[in-house]
N, C-alpha and C. Protein backbone atom coordinates (compact mmCIF):
# COMPACT_ATOMS: atom_id res chain seq x y z
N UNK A 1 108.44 166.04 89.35
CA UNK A 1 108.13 165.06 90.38
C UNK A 1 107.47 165.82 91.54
N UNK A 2 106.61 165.18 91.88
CA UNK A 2 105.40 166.15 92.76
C UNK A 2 105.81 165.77 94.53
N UNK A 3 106.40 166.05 95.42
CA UNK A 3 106.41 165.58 96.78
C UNK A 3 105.92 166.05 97.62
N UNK A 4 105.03 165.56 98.69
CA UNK A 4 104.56 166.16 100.17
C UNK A 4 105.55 166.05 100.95
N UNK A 5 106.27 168.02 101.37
CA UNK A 5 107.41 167.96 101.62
C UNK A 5 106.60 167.80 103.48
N UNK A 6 105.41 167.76 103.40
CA UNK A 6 104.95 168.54 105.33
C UNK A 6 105.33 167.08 105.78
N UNK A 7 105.94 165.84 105.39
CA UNK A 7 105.64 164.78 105.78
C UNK A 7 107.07 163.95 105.47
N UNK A 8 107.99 164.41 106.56
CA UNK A 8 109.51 163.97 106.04
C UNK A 8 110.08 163.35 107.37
N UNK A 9 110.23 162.16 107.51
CA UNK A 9 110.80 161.49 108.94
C UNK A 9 112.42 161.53 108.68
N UNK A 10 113.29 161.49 109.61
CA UNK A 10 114.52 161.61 109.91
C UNK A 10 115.28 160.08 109.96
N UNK A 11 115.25 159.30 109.24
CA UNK A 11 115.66 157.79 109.47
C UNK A 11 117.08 158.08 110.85
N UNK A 12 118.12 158.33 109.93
CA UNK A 12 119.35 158.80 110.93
C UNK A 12 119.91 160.12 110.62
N UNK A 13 120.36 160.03 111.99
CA UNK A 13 121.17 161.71 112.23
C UNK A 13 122.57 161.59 112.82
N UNK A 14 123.69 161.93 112.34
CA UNK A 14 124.69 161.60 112.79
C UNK A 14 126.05 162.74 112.70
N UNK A 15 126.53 163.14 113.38
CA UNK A 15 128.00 164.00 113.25
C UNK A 15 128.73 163.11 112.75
N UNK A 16 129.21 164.05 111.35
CA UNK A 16 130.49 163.04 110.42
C UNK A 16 131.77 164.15 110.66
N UNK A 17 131.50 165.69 111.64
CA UNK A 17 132.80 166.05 111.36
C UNK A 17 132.83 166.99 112.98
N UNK A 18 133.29 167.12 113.89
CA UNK A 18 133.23 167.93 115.01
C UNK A 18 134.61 168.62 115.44
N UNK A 19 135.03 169.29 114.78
CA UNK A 19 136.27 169.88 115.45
C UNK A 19 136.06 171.50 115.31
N UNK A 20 137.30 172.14 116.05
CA UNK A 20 137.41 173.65 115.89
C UNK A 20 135.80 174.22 116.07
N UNK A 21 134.71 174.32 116.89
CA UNK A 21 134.01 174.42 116.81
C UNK A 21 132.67 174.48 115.75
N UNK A 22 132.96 173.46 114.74
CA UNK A 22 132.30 173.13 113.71
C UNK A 22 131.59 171.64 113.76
N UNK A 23 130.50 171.83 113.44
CA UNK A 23 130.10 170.19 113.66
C UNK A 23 128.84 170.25 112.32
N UNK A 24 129.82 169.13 111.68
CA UNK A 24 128.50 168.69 110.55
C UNK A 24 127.42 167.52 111.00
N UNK A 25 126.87 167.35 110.39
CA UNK A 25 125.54 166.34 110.88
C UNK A 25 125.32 166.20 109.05
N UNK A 26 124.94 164.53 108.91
CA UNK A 26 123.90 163.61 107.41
C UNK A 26 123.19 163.36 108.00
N UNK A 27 122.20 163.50 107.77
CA UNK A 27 120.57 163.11 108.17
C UNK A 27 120.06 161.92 106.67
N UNK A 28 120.20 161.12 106.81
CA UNK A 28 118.74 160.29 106.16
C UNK A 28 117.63 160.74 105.89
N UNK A 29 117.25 161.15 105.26
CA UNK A 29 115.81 161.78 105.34
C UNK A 29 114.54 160.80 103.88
N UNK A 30 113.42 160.45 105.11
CA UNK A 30 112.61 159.40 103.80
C UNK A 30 111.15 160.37 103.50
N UNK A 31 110.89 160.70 102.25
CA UNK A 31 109.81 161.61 102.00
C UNK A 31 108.36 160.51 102.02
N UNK A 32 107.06 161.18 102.01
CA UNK A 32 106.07 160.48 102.01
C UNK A 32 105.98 159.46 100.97
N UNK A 33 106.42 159.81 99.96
CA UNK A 33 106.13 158.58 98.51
C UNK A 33 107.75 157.47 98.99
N UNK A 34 107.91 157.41 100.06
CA UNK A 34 109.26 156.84 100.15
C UNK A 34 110.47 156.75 99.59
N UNK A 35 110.82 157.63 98.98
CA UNK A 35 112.25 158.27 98.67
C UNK A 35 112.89 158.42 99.86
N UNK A 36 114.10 158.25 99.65
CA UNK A 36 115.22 158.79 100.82
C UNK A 36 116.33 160.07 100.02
N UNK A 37 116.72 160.52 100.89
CA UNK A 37 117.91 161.92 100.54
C UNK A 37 118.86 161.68 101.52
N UNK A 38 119.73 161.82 101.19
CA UNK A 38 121.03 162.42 102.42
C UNK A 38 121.34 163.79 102.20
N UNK A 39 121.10 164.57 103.59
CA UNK A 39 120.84 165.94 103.57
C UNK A 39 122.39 166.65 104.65
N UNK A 40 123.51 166.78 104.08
CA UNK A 40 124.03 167.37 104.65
C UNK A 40 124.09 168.86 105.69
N UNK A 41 124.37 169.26 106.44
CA UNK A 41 124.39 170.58 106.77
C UNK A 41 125.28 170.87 108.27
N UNK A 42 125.93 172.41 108.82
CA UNK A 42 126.58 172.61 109.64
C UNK A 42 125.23 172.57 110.84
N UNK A 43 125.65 172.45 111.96
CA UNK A 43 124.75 172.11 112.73
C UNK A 43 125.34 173.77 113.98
N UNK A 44 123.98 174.07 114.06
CA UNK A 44 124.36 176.01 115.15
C UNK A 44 123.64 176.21 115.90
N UNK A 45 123.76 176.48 117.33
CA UNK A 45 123.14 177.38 117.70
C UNK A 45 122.78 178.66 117.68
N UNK A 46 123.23 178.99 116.26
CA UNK A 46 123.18 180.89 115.90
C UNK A 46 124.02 181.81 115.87
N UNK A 47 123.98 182.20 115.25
CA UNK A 47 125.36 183.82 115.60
C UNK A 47 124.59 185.08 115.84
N UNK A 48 125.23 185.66 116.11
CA UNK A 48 124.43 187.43 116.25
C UNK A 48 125.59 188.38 115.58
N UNK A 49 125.23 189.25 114.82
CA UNK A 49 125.36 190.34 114.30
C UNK A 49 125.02 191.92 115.02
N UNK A 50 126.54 192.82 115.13
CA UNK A 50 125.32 194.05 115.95
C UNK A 50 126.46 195.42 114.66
N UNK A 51 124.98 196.00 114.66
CA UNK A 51 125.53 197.30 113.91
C UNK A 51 125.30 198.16 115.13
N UNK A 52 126.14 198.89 115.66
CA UNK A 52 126.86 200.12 116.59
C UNK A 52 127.19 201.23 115.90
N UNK A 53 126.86 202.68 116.44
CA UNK A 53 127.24 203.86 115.85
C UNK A 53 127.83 203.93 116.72
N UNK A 54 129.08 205.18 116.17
CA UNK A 54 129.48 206.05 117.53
C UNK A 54 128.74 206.99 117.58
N UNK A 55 129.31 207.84 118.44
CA UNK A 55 128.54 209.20 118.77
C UNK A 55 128.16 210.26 117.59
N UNK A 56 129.30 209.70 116.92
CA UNK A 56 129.39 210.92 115.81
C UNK A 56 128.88 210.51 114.68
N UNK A 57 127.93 209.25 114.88
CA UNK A 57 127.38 208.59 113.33
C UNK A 57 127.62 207.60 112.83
N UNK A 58 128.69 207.03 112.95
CA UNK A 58 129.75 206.21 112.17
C UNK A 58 129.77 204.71 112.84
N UNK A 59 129.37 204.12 111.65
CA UNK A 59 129.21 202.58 111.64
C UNK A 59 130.34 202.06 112.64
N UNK A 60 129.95 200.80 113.24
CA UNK A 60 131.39 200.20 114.18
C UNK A 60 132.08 199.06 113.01
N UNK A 61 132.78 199.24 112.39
CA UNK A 61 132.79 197.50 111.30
C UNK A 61 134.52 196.82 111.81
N UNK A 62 134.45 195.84 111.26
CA UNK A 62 135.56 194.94 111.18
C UNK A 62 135.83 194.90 110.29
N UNK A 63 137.31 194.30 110.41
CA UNK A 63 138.15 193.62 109.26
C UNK A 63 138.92 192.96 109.35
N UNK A 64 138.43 191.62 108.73
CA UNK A 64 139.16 190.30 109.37
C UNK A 64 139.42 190.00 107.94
N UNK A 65 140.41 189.03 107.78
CA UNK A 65 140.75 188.14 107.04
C UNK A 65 139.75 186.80 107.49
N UNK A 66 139.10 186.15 105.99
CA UNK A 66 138.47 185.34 105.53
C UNK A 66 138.91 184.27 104.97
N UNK A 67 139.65 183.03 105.41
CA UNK A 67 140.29 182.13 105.00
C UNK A 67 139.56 181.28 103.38
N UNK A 68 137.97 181.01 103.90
CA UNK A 68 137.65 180.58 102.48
C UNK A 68 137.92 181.55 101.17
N UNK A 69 137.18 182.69 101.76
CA UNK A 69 137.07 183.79 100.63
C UNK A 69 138.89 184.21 100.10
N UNK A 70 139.89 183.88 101.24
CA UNK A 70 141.33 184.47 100.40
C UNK A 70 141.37 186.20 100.70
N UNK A 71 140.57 186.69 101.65
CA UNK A 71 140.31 188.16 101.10
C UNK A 71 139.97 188.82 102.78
N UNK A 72 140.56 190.17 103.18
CA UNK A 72 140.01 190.59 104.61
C UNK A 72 138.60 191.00 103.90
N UNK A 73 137.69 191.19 104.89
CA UNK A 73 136.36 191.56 104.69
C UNK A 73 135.56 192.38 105.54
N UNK A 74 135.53 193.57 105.28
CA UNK A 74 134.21 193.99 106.36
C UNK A 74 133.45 193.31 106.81
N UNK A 75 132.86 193.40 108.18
CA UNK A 75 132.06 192.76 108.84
C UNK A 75 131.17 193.64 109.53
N UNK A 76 130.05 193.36 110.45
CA UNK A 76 129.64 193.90 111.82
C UNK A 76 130.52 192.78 113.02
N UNK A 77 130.46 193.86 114.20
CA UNK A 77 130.95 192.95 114.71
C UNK A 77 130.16 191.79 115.53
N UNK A 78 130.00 190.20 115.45
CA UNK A 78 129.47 189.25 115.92
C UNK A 78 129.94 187.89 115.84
N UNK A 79 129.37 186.85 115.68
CA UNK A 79 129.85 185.26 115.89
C UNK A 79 128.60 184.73 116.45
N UNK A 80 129.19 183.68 117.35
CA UNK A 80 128.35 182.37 117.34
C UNK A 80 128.30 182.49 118.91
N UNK A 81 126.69 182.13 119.16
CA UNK A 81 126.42 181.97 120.27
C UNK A 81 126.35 180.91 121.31
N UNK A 82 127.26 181.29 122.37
CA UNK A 82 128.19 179.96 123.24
C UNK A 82 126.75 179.20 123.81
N UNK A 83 127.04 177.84 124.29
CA UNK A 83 125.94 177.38 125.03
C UNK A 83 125.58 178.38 126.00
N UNK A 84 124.90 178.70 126.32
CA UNK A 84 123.99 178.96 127.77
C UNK A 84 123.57 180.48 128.00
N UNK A 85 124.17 180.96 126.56
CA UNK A 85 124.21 182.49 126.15
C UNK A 85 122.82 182.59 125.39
N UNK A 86 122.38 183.95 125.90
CA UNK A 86 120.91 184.45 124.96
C UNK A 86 121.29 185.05 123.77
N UNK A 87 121.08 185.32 122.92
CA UNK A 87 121.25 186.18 121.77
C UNK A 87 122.27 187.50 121.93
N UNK A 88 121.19 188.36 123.07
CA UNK A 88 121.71 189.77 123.08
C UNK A 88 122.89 190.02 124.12
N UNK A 89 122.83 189.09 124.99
CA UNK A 89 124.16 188.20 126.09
C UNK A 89 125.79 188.04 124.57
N UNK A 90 125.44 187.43 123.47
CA UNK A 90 126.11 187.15 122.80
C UNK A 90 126.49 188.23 121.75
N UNK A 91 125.52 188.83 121.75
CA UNK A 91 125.98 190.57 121.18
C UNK A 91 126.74 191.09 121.57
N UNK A 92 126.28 191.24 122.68
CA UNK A 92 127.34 192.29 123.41
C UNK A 92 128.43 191.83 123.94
N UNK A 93 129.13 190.72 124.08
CA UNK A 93 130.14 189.75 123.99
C UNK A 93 131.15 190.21 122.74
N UNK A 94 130.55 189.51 121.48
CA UNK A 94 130.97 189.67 120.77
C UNK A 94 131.65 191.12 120.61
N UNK A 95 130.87 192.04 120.44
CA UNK A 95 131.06 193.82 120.12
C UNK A 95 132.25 194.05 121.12
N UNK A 96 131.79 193.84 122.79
CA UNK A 96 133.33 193.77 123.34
C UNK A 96 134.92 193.29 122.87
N UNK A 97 134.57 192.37 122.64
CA UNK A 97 135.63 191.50 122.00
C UNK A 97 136.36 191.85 121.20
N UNK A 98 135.69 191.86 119.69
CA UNK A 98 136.19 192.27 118.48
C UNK A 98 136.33 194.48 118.44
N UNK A 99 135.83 194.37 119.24
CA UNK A 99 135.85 196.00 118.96
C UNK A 99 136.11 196.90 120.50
N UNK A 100 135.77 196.43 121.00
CA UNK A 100 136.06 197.42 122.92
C UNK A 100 135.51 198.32 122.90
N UNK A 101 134.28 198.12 121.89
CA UNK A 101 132.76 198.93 122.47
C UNK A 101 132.05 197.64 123.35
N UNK A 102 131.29 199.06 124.17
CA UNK A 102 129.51 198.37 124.72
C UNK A 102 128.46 199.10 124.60
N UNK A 103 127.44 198.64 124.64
CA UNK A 103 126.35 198.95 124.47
C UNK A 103 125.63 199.43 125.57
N UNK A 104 124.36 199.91 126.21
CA UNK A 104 123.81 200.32 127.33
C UNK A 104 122.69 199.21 126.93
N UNK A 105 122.13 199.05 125.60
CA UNK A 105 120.88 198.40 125.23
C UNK A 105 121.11 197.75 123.97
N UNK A 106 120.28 196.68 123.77
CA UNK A 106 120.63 196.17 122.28
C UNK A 106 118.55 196.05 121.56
N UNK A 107 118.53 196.27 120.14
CA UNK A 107 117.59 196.13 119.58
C UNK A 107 117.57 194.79 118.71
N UNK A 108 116.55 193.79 118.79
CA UNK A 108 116.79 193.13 117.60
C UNK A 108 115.62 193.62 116.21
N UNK A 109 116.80 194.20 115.46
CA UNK A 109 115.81 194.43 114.50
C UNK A 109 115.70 193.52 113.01
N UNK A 110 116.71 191.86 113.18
CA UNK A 110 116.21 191.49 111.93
C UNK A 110 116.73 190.18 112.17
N UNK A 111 116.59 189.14 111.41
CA UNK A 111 117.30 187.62 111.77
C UNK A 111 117.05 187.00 110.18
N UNK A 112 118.06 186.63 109.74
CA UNK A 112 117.98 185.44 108.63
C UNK A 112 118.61 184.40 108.71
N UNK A 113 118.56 183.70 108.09
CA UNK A 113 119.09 182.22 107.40
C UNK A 113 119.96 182.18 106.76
N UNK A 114 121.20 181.65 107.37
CA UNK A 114 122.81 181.71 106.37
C UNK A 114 122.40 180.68 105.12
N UNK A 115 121.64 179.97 105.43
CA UNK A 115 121.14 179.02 103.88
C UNK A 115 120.68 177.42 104.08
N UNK A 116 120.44 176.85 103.00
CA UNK A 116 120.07 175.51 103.80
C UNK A 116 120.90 174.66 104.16
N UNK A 117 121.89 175.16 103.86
CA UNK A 117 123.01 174.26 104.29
C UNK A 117 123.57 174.41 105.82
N UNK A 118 123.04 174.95 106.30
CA UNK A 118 122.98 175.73 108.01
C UNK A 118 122.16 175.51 108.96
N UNK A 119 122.11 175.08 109.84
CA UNK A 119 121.03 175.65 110.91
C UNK A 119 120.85 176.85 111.46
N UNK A 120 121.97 177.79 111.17
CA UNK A 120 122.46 178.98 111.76
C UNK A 120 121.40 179.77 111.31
N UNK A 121 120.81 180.94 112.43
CA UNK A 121 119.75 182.15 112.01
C UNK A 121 120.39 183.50 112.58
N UNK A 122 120.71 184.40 111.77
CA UNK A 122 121.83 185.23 112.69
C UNK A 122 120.87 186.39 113.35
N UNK A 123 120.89 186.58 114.17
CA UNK A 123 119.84 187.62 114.63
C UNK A 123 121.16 188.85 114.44
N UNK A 124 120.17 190.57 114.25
CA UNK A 124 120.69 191.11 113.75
C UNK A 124 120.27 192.00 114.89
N UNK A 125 121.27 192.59 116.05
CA UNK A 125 120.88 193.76 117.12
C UNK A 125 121.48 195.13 116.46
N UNK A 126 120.65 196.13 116.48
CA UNK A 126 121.03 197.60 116.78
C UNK A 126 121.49 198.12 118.15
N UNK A 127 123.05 198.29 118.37
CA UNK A 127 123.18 198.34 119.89
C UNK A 127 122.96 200.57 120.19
N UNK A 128 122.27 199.93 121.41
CA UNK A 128 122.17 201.70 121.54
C UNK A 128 122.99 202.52 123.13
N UNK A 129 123.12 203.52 122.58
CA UNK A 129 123.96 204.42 123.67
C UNK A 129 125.59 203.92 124.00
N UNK A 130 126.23 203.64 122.66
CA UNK A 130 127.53 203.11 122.51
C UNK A 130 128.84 203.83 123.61
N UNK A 131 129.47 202.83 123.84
CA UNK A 131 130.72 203.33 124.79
C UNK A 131 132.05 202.47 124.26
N UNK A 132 133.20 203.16 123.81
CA UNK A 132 134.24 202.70 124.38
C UNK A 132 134.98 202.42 125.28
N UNK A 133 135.33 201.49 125.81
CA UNK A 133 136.28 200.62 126.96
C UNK A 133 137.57 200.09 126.46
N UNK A 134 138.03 200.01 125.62
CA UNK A 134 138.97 199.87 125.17
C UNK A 134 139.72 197.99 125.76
N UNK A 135 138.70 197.36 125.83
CA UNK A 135 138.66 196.26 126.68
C UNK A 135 138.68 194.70 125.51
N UNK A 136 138.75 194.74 124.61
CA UNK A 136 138.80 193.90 123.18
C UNK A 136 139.73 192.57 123.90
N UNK A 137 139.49 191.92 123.17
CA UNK A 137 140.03 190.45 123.77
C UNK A 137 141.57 190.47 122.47
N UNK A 138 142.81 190.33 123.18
CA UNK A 138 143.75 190.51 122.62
C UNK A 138 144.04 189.21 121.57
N UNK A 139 143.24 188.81 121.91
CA UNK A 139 142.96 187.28 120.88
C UNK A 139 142.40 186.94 119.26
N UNK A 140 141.70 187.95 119.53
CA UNK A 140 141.35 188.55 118.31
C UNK A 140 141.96 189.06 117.24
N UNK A 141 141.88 188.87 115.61
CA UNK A 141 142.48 188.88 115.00
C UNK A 141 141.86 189.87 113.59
N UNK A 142 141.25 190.80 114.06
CA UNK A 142 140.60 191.71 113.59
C UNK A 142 141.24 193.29 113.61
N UNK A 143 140.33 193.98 112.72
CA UNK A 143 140.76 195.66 112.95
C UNK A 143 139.43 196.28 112.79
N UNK A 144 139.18 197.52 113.15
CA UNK A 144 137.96 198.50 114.02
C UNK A 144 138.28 199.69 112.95
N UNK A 145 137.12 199.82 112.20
CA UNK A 145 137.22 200.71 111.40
C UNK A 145 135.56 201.44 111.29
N UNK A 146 135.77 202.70 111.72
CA UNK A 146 134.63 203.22 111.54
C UNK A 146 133.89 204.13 110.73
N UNK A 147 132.77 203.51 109.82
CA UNK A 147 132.39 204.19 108.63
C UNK A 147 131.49 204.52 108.71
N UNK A 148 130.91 205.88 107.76
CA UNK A 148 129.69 206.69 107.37
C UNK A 148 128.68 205.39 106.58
N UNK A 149 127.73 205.63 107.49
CA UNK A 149 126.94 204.65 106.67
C UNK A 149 126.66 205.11 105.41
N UNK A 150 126.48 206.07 104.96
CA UNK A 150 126.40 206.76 103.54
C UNK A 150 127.11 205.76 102.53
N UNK A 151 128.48 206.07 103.34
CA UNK A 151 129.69 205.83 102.25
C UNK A 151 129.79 204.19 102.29
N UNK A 152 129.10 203.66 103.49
CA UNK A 152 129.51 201.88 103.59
C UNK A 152 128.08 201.44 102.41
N UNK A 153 127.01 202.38 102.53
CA UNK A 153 126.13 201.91 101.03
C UNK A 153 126.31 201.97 99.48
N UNK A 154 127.40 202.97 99.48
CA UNK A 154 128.02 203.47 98.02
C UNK A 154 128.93 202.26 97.74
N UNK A 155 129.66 201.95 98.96
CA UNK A 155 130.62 200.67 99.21
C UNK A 155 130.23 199.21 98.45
N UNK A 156 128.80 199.09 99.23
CA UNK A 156 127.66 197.76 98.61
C UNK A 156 127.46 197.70 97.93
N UNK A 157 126.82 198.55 97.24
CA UNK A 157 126.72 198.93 95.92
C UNK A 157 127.45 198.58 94.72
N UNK A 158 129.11 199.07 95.32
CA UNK A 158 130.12 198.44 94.27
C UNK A 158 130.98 197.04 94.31
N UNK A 159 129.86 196.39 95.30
CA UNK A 159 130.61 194.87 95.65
C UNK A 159 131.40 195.05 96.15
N UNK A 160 132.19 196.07 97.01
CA UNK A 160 133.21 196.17 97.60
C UNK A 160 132.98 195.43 98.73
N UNK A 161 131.85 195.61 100.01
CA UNK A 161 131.91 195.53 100.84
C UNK A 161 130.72 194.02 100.58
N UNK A 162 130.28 192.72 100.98
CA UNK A 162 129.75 191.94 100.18
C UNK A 162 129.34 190.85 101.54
N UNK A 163 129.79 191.22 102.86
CA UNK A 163 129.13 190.13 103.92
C UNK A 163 127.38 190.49 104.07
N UNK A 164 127.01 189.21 104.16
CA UNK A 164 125.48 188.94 104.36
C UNK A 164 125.18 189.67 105.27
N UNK A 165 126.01 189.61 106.64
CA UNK A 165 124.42 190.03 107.99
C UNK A 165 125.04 191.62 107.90
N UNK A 166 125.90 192.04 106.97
CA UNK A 166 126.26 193.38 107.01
C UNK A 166 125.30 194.45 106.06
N UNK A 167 125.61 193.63 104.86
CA UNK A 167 124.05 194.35 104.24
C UNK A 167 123.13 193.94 104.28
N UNK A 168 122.06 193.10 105.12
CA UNK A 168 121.23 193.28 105.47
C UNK A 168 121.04 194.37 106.43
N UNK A 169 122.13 194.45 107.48
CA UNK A 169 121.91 195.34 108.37
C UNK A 169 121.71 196.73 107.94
N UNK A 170 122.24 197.26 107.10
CA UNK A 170 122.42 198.16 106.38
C UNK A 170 120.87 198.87 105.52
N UNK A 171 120.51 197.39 105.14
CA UNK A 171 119.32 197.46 104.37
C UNK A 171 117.91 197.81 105.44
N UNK A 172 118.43 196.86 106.54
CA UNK A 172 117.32 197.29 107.32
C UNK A 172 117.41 198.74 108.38
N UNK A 173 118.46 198.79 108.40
CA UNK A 173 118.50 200.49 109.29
C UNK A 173 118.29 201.48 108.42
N UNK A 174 118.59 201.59 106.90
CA UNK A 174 118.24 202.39 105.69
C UNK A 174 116.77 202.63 105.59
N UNK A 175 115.90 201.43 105.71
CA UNK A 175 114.58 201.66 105.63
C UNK A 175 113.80 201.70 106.95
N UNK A 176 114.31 201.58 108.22
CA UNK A 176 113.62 202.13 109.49
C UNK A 176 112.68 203.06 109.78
N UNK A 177 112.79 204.31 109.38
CA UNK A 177 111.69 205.28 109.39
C UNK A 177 111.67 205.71 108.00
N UNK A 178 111.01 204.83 106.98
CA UNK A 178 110.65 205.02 105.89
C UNK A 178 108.90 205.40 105.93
């Protein structure tokens, strides 16, 4: 079946679920040959992702427990960006938070698409000239573990370690000065 996707009006748009900071949205959607779809998806203003070294080399990561997955998981440390927050405002938020590093500077070196089921685009910062403060939000329900990037790619490799904006990050600081 052949469709002109450049030509798709929005009949309705509606939140069917808003709690805990999650909000779904069904869209109606009618294509040019007049078909309709109902197009579910989470509705975001974005998350950010930041890979941090310390001084001595070594990746900044997390480890949280993952309620869908059943499983703690390495992470970088990041989340979702509050209203009125810029990207790299929300980096370095985050990295405080979950970890009681800061940054002096942040790089963005990459951004994808959690999928179509998302609006979410996670931008991916390299934070530079790292500091501990020991300042982490006691709220948090994470642990700070710091790895050789070497050994966190041998890790990927064996499906061990398996979050998205983590190996990408990985993938893209690996090939930087290629």
């Amino acid at each position: 079946m052949d469709r002109e996707f450049n030509i798709v009006r929005v009949l309705e748009s509606k939140p069917i679920y808003d709690k805990h900071g999650l909000v779904i949205i069904k869209d109606i959607l009618e294509f040019a040959d007049g078909s309709t779809w109902e197009y579910v998806y989470f509705k975001s203003r974005g998350t950010v992702a930041v890979a941090a070294f310390t001084e001595e080399g070594k990746l900044i990561l997390t480890r949280q427990y993952r309620h869908p997955l059943r499983k703690v998981v390495y992470e970088l440390p990041g989340g979702a960006i509050e209203e009125g927050e810029t990207p790299s405002q929300a980096a370095l938020r985050e990295l405080k938070e979950e970890t009681g590093y800061t940054a002096e500077s942040l790089e963005l070196i990459g951004r994808f698409s959690r999928g179509p089921g998302s609006q979410a685009v996670v931008e991916i910062f390299l934070a530079k000239n790292v500091k501990r403060i020991d300042n982490f939000d006691s709220h948090e329900i994470v642990e700070v573990e710091l790895m050789d990037l070497n050994l966190l790619l041998q890790r990927i490799l064996k499906g061990e370690c398996f979050d998205a904006a983590l190996i990408i990050a990985v993938l893209l600081i690996s090939t930087r000065n290629r």
